[in-house]
C-alpha atoms as a PDB file:
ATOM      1  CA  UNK A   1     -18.209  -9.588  -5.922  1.00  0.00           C
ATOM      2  CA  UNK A   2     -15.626  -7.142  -7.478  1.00  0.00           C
ATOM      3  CA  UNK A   3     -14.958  -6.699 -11.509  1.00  0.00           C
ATOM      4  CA  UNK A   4     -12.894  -4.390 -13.036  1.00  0.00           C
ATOM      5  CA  UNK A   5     -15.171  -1.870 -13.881  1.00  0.00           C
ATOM      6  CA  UNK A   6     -14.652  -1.384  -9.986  1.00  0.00           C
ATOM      7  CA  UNK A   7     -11.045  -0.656 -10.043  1.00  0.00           C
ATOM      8  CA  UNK A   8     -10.185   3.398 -11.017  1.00  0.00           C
ATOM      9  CA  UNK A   9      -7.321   3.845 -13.430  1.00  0.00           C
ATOM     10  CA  UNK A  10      -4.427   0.994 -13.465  1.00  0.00           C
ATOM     11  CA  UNK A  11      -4.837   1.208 -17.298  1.00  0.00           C
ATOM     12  CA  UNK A  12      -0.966  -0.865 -17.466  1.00  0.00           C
ATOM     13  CA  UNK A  13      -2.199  -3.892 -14.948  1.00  0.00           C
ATOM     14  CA  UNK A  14      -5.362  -3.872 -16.550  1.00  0.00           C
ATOM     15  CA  UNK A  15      -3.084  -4.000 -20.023  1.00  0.00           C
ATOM     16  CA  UNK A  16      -0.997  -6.976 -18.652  1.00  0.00           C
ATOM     17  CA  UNK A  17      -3.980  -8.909 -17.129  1.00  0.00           C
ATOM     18  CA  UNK A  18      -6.010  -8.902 -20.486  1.00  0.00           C
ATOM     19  CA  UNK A  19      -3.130 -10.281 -22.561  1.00  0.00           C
ATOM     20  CA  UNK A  20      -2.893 -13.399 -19.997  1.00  0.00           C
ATOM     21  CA  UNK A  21      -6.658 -14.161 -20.090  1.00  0.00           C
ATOM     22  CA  UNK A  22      -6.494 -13.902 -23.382  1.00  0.00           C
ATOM     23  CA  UNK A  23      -3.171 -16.326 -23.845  1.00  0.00           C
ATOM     24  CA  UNK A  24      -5.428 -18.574 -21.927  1.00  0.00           C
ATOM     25  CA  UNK A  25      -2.656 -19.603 -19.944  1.00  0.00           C
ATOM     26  CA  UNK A  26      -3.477 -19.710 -16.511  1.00  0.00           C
ATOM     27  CA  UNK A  27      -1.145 -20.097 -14.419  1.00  0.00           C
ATOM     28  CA  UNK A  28      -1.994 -22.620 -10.393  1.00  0.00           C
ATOM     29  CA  UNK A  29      -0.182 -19.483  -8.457  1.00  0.00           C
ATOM     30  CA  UNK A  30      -0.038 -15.830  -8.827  1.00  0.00           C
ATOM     31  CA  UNK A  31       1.157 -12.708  -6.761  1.00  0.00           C
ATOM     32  CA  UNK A  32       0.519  -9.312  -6.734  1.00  0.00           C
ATOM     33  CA  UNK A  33       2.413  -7.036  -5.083  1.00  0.00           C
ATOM     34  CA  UNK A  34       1.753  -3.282  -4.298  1.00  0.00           C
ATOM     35  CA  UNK A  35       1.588  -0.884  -1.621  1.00  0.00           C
ATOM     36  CA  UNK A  36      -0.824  -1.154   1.433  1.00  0.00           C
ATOM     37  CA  UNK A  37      -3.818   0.571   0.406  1.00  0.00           C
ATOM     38  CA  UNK A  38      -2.918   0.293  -3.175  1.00  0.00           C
ATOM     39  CA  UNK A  39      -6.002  -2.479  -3.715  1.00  0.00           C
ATOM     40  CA  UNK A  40      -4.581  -5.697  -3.847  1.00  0.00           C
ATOM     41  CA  UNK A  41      -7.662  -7.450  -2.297  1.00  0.00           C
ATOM     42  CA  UNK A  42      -9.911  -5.806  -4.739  1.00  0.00           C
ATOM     43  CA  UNK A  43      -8.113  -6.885  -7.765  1.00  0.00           C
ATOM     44  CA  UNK A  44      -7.770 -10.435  -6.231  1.00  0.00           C
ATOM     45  CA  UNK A  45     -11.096 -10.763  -5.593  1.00  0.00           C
ATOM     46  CA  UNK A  46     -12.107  -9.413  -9.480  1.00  0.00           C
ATOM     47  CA  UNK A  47      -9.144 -11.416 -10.783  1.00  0.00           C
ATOM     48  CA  UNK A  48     -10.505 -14.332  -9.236  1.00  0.00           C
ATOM     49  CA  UNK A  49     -13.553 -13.668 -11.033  1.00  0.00           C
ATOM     50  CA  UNK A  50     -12.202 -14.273 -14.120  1.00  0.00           C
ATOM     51  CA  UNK A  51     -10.405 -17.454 -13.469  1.00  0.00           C
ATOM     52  CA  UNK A  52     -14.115 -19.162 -12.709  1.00  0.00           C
ATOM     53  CA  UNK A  53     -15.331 -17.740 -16.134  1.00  0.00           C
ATOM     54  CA  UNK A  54     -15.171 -19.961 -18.774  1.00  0.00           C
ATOM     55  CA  UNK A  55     -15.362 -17.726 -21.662  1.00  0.00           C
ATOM     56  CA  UNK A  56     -14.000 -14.315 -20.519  1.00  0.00           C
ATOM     57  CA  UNK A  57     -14.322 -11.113 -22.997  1.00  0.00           C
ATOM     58  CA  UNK A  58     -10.766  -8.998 -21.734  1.00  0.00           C
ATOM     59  CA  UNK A  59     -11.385  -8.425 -18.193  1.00  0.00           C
ATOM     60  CA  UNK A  60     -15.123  -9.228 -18.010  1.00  0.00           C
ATOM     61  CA  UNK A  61     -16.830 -12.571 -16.449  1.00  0.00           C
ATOM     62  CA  UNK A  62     -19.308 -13.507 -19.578  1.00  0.00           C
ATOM     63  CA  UNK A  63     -22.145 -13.701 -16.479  1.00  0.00           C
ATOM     64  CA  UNK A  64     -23.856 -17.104 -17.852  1.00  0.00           C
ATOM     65  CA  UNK A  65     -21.244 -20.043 -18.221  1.00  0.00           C
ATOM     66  CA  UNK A  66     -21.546 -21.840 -14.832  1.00  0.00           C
ATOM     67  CA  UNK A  67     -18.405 -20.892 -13.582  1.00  0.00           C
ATOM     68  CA  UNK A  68     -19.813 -17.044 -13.362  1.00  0.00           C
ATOM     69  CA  UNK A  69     -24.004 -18.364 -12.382  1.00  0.00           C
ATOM     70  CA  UNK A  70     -23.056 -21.555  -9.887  1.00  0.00           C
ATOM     71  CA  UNK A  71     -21.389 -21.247  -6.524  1.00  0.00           C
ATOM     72  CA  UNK A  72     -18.144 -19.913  -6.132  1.00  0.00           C
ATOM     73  CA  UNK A  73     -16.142 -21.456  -3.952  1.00  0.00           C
ATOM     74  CA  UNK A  74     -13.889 -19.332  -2.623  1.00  0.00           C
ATOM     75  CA  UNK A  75     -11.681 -19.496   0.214  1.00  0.00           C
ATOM     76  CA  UNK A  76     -10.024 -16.470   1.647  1.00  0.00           C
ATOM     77  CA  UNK A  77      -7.558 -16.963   3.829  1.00  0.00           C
ATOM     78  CA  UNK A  78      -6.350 -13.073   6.124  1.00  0.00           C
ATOM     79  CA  UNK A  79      -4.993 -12.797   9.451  1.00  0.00           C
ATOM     80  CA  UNK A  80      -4.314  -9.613  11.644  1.00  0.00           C
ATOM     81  CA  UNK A  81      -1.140 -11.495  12.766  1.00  0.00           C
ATOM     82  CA  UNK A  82       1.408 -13.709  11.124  1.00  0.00           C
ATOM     83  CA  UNK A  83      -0.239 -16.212   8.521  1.00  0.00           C
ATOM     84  CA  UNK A  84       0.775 -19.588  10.757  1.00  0.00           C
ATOM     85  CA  UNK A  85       1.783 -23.146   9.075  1.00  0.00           C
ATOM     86  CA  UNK A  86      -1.863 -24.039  10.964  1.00  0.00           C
ATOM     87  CA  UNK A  87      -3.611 -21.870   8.853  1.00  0.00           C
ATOM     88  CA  UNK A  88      -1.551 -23.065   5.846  1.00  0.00           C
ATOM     89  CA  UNK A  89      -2.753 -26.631   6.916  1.00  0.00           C
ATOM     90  CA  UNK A  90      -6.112 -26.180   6.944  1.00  0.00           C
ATOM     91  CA  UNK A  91      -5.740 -24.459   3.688  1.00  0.00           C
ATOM     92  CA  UNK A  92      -3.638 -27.316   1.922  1.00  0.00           C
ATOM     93  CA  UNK A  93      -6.410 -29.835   3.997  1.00  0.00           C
ATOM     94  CA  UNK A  94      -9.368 -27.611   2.078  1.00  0.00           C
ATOM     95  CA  UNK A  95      -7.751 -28.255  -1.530  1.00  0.00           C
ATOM     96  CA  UNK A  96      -8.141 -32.204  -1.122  1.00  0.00           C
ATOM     97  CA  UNK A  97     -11.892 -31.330  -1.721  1.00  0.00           C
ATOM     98  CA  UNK A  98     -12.733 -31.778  -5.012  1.00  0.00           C
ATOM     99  CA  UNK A  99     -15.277 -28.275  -5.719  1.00  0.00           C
ATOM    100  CA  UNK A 100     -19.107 -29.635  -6.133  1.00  0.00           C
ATOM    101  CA  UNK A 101     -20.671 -26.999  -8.079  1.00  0.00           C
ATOM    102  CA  UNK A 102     -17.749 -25.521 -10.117  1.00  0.00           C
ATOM    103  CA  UNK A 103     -14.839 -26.524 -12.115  1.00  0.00           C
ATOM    104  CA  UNK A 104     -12.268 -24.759 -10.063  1.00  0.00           C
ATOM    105  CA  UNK A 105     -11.284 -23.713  -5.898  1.00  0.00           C
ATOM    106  CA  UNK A 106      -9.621 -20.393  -5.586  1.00  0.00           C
ATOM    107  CA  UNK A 107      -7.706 -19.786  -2.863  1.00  0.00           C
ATOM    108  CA  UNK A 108      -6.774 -15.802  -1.586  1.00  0.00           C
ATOM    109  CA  UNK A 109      -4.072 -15.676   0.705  1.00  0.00           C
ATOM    110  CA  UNK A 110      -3.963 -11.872   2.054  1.00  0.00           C
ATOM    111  CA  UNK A 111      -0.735 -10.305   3.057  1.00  0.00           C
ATOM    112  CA  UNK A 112       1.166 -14.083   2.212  1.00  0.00           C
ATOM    113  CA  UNK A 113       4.500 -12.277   2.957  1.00  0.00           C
ATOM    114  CA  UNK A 114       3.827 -12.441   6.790  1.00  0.00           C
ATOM    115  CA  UNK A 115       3.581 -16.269   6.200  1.00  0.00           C
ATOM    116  CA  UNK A 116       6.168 -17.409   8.450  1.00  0.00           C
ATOM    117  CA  UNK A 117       8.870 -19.771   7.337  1.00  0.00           C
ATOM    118  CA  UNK A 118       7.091 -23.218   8.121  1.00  0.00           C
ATOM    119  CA  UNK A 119       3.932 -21.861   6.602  1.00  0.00           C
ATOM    120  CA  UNK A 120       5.836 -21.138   3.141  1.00  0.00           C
ATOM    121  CA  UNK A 121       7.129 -24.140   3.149  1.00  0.00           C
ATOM    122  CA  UNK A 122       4.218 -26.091   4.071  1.00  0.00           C
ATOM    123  CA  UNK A 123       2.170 -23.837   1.170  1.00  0.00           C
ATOM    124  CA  UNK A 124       5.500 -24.687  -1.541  1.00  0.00           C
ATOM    125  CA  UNK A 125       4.419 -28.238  -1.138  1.00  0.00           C
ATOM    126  CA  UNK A 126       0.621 -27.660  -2.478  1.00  0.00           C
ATOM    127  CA  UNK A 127       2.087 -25.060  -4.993  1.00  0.00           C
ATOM    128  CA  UNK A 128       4.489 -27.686  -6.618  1.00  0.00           C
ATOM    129  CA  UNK A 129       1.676 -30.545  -6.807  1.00  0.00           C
ATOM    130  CA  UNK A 130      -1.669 -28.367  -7.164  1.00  0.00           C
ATOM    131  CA  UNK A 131      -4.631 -30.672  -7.782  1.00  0.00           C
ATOM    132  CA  UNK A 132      -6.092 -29.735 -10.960  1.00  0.00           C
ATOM    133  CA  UNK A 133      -8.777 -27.563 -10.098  1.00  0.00           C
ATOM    134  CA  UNK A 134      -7.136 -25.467  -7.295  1.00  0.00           C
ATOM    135  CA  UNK A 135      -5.380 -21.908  -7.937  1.00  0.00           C
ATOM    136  CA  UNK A 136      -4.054 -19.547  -5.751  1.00  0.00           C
ATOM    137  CA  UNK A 137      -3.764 -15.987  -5.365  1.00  0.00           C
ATOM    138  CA  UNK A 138      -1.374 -14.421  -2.986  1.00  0.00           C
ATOM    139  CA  UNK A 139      -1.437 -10.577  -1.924  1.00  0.00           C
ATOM    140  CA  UNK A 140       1.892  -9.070  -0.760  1.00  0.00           C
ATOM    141  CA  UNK A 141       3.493  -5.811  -0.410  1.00  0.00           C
ATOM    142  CA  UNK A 142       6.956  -7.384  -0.913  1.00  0.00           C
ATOM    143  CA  UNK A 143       7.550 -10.986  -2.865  1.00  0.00           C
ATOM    144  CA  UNK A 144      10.954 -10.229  -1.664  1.00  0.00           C
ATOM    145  CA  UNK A 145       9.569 -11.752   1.556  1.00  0.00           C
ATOM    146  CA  UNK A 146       8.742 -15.024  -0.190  1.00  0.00           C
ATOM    147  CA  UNK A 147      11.179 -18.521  -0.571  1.00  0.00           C
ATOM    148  CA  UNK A 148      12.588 -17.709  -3.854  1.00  0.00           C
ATOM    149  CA  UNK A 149      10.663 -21.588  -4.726  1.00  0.00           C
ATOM    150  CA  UNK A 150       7.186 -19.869  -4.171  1.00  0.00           C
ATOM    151  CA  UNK A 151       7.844 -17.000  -6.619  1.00  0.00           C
ATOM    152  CA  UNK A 152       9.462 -18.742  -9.301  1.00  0.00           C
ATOM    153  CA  UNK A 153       6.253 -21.162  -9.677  1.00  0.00           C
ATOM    154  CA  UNK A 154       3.933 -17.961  -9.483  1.00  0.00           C
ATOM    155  CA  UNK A 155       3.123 -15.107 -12.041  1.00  0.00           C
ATOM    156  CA  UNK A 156       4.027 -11.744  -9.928  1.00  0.00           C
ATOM    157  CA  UNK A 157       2.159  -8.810 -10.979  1.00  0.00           C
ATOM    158  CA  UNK A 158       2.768  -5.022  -9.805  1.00  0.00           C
ATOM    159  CA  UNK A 159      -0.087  -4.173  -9.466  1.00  0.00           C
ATOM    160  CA  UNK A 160       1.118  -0.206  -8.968  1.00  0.00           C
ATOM    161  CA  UNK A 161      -0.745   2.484  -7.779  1.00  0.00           C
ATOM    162  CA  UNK A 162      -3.109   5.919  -9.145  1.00  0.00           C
ATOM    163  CA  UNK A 163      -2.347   9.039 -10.387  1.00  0.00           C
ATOM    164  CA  UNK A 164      -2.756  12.209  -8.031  1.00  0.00           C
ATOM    165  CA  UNK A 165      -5.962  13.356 -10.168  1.00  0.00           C
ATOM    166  CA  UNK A 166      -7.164   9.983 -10.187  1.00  0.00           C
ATOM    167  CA  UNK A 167      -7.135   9.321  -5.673  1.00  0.00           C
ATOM    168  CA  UNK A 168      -8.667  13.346  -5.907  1.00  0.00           C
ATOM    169  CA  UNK A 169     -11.655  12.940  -7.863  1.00  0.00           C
ATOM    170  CA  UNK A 170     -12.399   9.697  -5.815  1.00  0.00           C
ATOM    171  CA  UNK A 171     -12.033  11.199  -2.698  1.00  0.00           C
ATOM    172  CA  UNK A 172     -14.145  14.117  -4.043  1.00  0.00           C
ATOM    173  CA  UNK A 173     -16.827  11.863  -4.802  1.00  0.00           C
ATOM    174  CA  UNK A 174     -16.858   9.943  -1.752  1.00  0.00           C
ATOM    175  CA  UNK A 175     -16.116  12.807   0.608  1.00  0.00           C
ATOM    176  CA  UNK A 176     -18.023  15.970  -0.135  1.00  0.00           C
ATOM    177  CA  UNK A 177     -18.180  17.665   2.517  1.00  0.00           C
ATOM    178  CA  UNK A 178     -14.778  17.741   3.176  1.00  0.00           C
ATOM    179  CA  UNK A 179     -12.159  20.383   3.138  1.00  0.00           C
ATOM    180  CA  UNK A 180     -10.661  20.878  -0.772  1.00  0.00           C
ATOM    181  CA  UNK A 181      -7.309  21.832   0.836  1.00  0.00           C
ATOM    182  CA  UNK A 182      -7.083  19.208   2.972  1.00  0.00           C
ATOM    183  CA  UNK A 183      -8.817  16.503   0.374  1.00  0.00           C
ATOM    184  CA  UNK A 184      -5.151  17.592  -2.013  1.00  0.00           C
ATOM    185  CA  UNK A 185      -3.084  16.656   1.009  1.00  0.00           C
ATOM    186  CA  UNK A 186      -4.349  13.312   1.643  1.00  0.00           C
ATOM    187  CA  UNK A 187      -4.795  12.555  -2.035  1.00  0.00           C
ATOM    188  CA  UNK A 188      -0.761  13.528  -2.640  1.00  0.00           C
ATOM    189  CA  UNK A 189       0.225  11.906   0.997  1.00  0.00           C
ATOM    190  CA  UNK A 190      -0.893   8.658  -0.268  1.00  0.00           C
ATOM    191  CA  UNK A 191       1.298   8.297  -3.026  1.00  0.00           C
ATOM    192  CA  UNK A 192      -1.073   6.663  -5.594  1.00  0.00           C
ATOM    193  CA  UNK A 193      -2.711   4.265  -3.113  1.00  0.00           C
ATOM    194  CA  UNK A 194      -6.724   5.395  -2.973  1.00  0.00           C
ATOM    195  CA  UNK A 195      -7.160   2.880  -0.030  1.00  0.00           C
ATOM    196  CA  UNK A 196      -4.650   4.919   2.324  1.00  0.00           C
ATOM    197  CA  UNK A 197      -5.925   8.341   1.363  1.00  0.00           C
ATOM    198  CA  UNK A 198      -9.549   7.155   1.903  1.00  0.00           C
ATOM    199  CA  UNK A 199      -8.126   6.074   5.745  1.00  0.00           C
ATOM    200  CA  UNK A 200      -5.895   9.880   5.896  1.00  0.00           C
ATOM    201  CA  UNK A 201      -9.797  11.628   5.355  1.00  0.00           C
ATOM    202  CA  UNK A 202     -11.727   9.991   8.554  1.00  0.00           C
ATOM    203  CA  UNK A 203      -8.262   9.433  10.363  1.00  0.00           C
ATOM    204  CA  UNK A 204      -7.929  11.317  13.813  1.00  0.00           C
ATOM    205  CA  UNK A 205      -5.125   9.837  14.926  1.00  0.00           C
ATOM    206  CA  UNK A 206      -3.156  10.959  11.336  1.00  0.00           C
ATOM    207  CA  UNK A 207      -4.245  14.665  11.677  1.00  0.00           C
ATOM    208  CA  UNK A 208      -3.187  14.894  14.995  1.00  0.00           C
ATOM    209  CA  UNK A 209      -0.115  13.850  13.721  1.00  0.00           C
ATOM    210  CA  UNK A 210       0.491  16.037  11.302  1.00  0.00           C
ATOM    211  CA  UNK A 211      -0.739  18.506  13.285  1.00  0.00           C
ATOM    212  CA  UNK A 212       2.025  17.444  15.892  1.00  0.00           C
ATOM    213  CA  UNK A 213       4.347  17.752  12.842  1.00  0.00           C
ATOM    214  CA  UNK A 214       3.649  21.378  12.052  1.00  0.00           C
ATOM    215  CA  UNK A 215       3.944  22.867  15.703  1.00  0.00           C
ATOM    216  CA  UNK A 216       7.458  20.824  15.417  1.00  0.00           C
ATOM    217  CA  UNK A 217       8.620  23.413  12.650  1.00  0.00           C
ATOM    218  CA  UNK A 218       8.210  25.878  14.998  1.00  0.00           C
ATOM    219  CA  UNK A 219      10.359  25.176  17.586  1.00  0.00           C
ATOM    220  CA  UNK A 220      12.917  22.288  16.911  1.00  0.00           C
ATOM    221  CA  UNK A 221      14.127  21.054  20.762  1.00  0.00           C
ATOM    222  CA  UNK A 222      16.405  19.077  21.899  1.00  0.00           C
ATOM    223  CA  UNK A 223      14.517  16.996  24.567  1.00  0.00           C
ATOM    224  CA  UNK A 224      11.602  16.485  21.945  1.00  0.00           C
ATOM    225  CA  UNK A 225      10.661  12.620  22.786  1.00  0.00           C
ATOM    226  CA  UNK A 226       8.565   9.747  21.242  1.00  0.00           C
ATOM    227  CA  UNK A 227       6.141  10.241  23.969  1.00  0.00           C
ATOM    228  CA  UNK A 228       5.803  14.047  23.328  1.00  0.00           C
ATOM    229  CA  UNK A 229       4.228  13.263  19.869  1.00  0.00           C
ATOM    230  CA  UNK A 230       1.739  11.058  21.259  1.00  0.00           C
ATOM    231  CA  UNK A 231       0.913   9.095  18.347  1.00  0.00           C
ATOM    232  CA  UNK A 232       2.727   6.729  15.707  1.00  0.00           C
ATOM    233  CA  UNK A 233       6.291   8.216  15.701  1.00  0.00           C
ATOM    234  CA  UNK A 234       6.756   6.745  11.974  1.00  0.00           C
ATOM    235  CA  UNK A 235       4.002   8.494  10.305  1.00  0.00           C
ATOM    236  CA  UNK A 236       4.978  11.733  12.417  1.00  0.00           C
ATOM    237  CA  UNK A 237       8.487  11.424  10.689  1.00  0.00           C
ATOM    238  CA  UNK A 238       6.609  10.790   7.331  1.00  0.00           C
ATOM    239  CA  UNK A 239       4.825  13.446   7.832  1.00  0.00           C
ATOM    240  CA  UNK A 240       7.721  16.157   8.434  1.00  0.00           C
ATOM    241  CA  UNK A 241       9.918  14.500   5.896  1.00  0.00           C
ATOM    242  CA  UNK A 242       6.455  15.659   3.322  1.00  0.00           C
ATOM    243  CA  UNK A 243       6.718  19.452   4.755  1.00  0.00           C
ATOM    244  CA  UNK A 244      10.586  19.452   4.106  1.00  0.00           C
ATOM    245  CA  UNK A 245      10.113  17.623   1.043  1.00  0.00           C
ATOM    246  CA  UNK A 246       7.768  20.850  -0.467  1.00  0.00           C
ATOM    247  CA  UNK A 247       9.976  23.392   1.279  1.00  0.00           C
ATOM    248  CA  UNK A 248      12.840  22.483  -0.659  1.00  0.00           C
ATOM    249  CA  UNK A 249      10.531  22.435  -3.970  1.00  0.00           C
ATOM    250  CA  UNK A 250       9.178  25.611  -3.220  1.00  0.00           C
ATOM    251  CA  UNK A 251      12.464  26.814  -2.551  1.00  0.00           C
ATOM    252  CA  UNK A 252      13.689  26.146  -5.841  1.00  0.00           C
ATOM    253  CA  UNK A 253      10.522  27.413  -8.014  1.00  0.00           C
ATOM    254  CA  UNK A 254       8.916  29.449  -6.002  1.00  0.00           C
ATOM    255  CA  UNK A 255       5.860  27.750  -6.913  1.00  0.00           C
ATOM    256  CA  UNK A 256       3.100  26.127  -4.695  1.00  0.00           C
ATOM    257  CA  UNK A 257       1.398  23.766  -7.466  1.00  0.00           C
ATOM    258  CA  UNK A 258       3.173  20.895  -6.693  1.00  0.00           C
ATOM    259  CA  UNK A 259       3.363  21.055  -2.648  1.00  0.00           C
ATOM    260  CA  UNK A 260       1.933  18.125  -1.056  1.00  0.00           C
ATOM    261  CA  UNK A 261       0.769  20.260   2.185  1.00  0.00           C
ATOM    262  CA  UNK A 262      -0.773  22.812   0.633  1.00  0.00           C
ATOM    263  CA  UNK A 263      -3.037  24.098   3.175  1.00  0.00           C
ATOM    264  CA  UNK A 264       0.473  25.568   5.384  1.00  0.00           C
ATOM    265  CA  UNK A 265       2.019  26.676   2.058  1.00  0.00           C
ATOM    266  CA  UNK A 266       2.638  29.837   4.416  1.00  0.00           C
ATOM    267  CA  UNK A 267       4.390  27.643   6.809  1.00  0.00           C
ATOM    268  CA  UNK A 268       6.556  26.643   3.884  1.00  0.00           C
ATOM    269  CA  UNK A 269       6.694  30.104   2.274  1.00  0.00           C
ATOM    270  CA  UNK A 270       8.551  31.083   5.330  1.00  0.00           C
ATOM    271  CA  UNK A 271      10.782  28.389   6.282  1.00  0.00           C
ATOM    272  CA  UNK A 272      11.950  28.527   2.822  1.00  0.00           C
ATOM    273  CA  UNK A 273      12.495  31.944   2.835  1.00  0.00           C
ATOM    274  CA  UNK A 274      14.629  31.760   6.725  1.00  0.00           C
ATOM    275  CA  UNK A 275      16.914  29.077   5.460  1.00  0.00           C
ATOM    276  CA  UNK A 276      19.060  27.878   2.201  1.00  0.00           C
ATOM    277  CA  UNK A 277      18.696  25.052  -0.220  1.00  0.00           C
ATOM    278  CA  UNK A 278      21.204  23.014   1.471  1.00  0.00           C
ATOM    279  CA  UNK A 279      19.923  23.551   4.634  1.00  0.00           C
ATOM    280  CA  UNK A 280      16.720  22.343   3.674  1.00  0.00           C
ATOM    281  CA  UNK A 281      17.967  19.421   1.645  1.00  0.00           C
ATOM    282  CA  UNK A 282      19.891  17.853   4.562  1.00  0.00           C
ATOM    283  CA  UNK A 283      16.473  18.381   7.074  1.00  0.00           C
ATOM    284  CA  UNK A 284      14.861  16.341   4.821  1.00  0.00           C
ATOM    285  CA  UNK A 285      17.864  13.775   4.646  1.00  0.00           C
ATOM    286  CA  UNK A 286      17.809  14.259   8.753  1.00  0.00           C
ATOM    287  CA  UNK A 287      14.539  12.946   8.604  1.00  0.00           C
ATOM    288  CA  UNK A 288      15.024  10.283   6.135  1.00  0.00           C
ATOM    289  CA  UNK A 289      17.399   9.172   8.581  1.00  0.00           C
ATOM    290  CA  UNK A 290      15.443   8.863  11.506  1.00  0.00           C
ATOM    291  CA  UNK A 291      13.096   7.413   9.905  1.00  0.00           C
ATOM    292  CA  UNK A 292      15.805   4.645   8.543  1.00  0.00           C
ATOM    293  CA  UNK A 293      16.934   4.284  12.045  1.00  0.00           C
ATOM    294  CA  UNK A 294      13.356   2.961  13.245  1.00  0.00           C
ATOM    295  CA  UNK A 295      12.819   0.808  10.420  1.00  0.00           C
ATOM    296  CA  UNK A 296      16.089  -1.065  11.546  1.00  0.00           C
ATOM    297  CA  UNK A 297      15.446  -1.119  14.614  1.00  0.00           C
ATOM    298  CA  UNK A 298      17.304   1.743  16.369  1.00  0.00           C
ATOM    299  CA  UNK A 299      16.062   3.249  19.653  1.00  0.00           C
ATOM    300  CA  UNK A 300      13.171   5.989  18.708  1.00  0.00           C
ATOM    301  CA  UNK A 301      14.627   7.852  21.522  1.00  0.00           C
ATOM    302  CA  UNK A 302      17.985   8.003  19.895  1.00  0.00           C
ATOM    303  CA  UNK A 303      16.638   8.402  16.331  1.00  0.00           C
ATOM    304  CA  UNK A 304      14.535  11.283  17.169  1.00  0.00           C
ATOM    305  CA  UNK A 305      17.475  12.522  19.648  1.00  0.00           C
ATOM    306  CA  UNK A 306      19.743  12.592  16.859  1.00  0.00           C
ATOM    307  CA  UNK A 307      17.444  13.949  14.549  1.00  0.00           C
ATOM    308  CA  UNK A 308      16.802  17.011  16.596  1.00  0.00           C
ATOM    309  CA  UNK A 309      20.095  18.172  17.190  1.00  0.00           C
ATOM    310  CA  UNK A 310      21.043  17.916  13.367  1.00  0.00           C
ATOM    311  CA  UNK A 311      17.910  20.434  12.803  1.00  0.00           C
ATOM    312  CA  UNK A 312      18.542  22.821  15.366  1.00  0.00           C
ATOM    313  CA  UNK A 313      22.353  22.969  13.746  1.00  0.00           C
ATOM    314  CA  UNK A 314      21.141  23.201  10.258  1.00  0.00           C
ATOM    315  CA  UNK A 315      18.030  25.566  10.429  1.00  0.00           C
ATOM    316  CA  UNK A 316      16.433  28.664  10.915  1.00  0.00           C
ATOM    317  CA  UNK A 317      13.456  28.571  12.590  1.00  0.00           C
END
């Protein structure tokens, strides 16, 4: 069982949540929506807390109506692949059960925007004509992905992401033992999201990567290929758009405080110092590009291909 109290920082969706339990309007269907590793399953789970509470205080379960001491039932619903209209059956077959020992179901439907189309539309028929006691929660990283007749009968709540200091001092807490330098890194790679810097810290695969990455600023080729980077070819391009991203900051200030890589800040020192502002500004947009490419589809081979021959044209290395 989550509350809260569990959840570091989100002071404005903490804000926003409060005012609705204390409307006392609760709504059958609600969405939140954030980055992956942002901790959308933890607030479910604590929101879903509150909705069996019968007499809430803010954010906090009053521990000793029935809703918070009898059984919960709670069904989860999370798939690896695409959430099926099967699963969405069983679901919709679940909610014809009137709950035994509590005055409301909750359903959790993780990642709901991989529902395929049959599956939203089997779901929009329970979400129209909920029975009374059943109320759904639906994870997603973009409601954009949902029928427009799911979100409109739904409360969607951002439920954005951490500060910097905020993913540091967890991962300082939790990690110890681990490097300070690279600790910063993973903390500013994540962008907020404590869940994906928690992965970035025990993730092999990721510093390979970025190792991969900086060897790459060191001698841009042409026949560079997906298979010479040997691991995901999208984080490896997220990875060297971050370096280009603090070698044009640096570049500009001539200050390393707000580098995201700040264990190579030498690497950037001198990359910066071999090349000009525009240079370095349309690497990063290089990048960018590539990076576009993938996402819609385009050939790695050609992205990369592409992207390497733009570099080697617009930088000293």
């Amino acid at each position: 069982m989550t509350d809260f109290n569990d959840i570091k920082g989100r002071k404005p969706l903490k804000e926003q949540l409060s005012k609705l339990i204390a409307k006392g309007r609760i709504s059958h269907g609600y969405i939140f929506e954030g980055p992956s590793g942002s901790g959308k399953k933890l607030i479910a789970d604590a929101f879903s807390e509150l909705l069996f509470c019968s007499n809430p205080d803010k954010l906090n379960p009053c521990g000793i109506c029935e809703g918070c001491t009898g059984y919960k039932e709670k069904y989860i619903l999370q798939s690896d692949k695409a959430i099926t209209v099967e699963d969405i059956r069983n679901l919709t077959a679940d909610t014809q059960l009137m709950p035994i020992h509590n005055r409301r179901k909750i359903y959790i439907i993780h990642d709901a925007d991989t529902m395929t189309d049959q599956a939203q539309n089997a779901f929009l028929k329970t979400l129209e004509e909920p029975p009374s006691y059943a109320y759904f929660i639906l994870t997603v990283t973009n409601s954009e992905q949902m029928i427009d007749t799911i979100r409109s009968r739904s409360i969607i709540i951002y439920t954005g992401v951490n500060s910097k200091q905020e993913v540091l001092e967890y991962l300082e807490e939790k990690h110890p033992d681990s490097d300070m330098q690279y600790i910063y890194s993973a903390a500013c790679f994540s962008e907020g999201c404590i869940g994906r810097a928690d992965t970035l810290i025990s993730d092999e695969a990721f510093k390979q990567t970025r190792i991969a990455a900086i060897g790459y600023l060191s001698e841009i080729k042409t026949d560079l290929t997906e298979k010479d980077i040997k691991t995901d070819i999208t984080v490896f391009l997220e990875v060297l758009q971050s370096i280009f991203r603090d070698t044009v900051i640096y570049k500009e200030t001539g200050q390393t405080v707000n580098l995201i890589n700040t264990d190579i800040s030498d690497i950037i020192k001198r990359t910066a110092a071999k090349n000009s502002s525009k240079s370095l500004l349309n690497a990063y947009n290089s990048v960018m590009k590539a990076a576009e490419y993938i996402k819609d589809n385009v050939s790695a081979s050609i992205a990369v291909g592409t992207m390497n021959m733009e570099l080697m044209e617009e930088l000293n290395i």
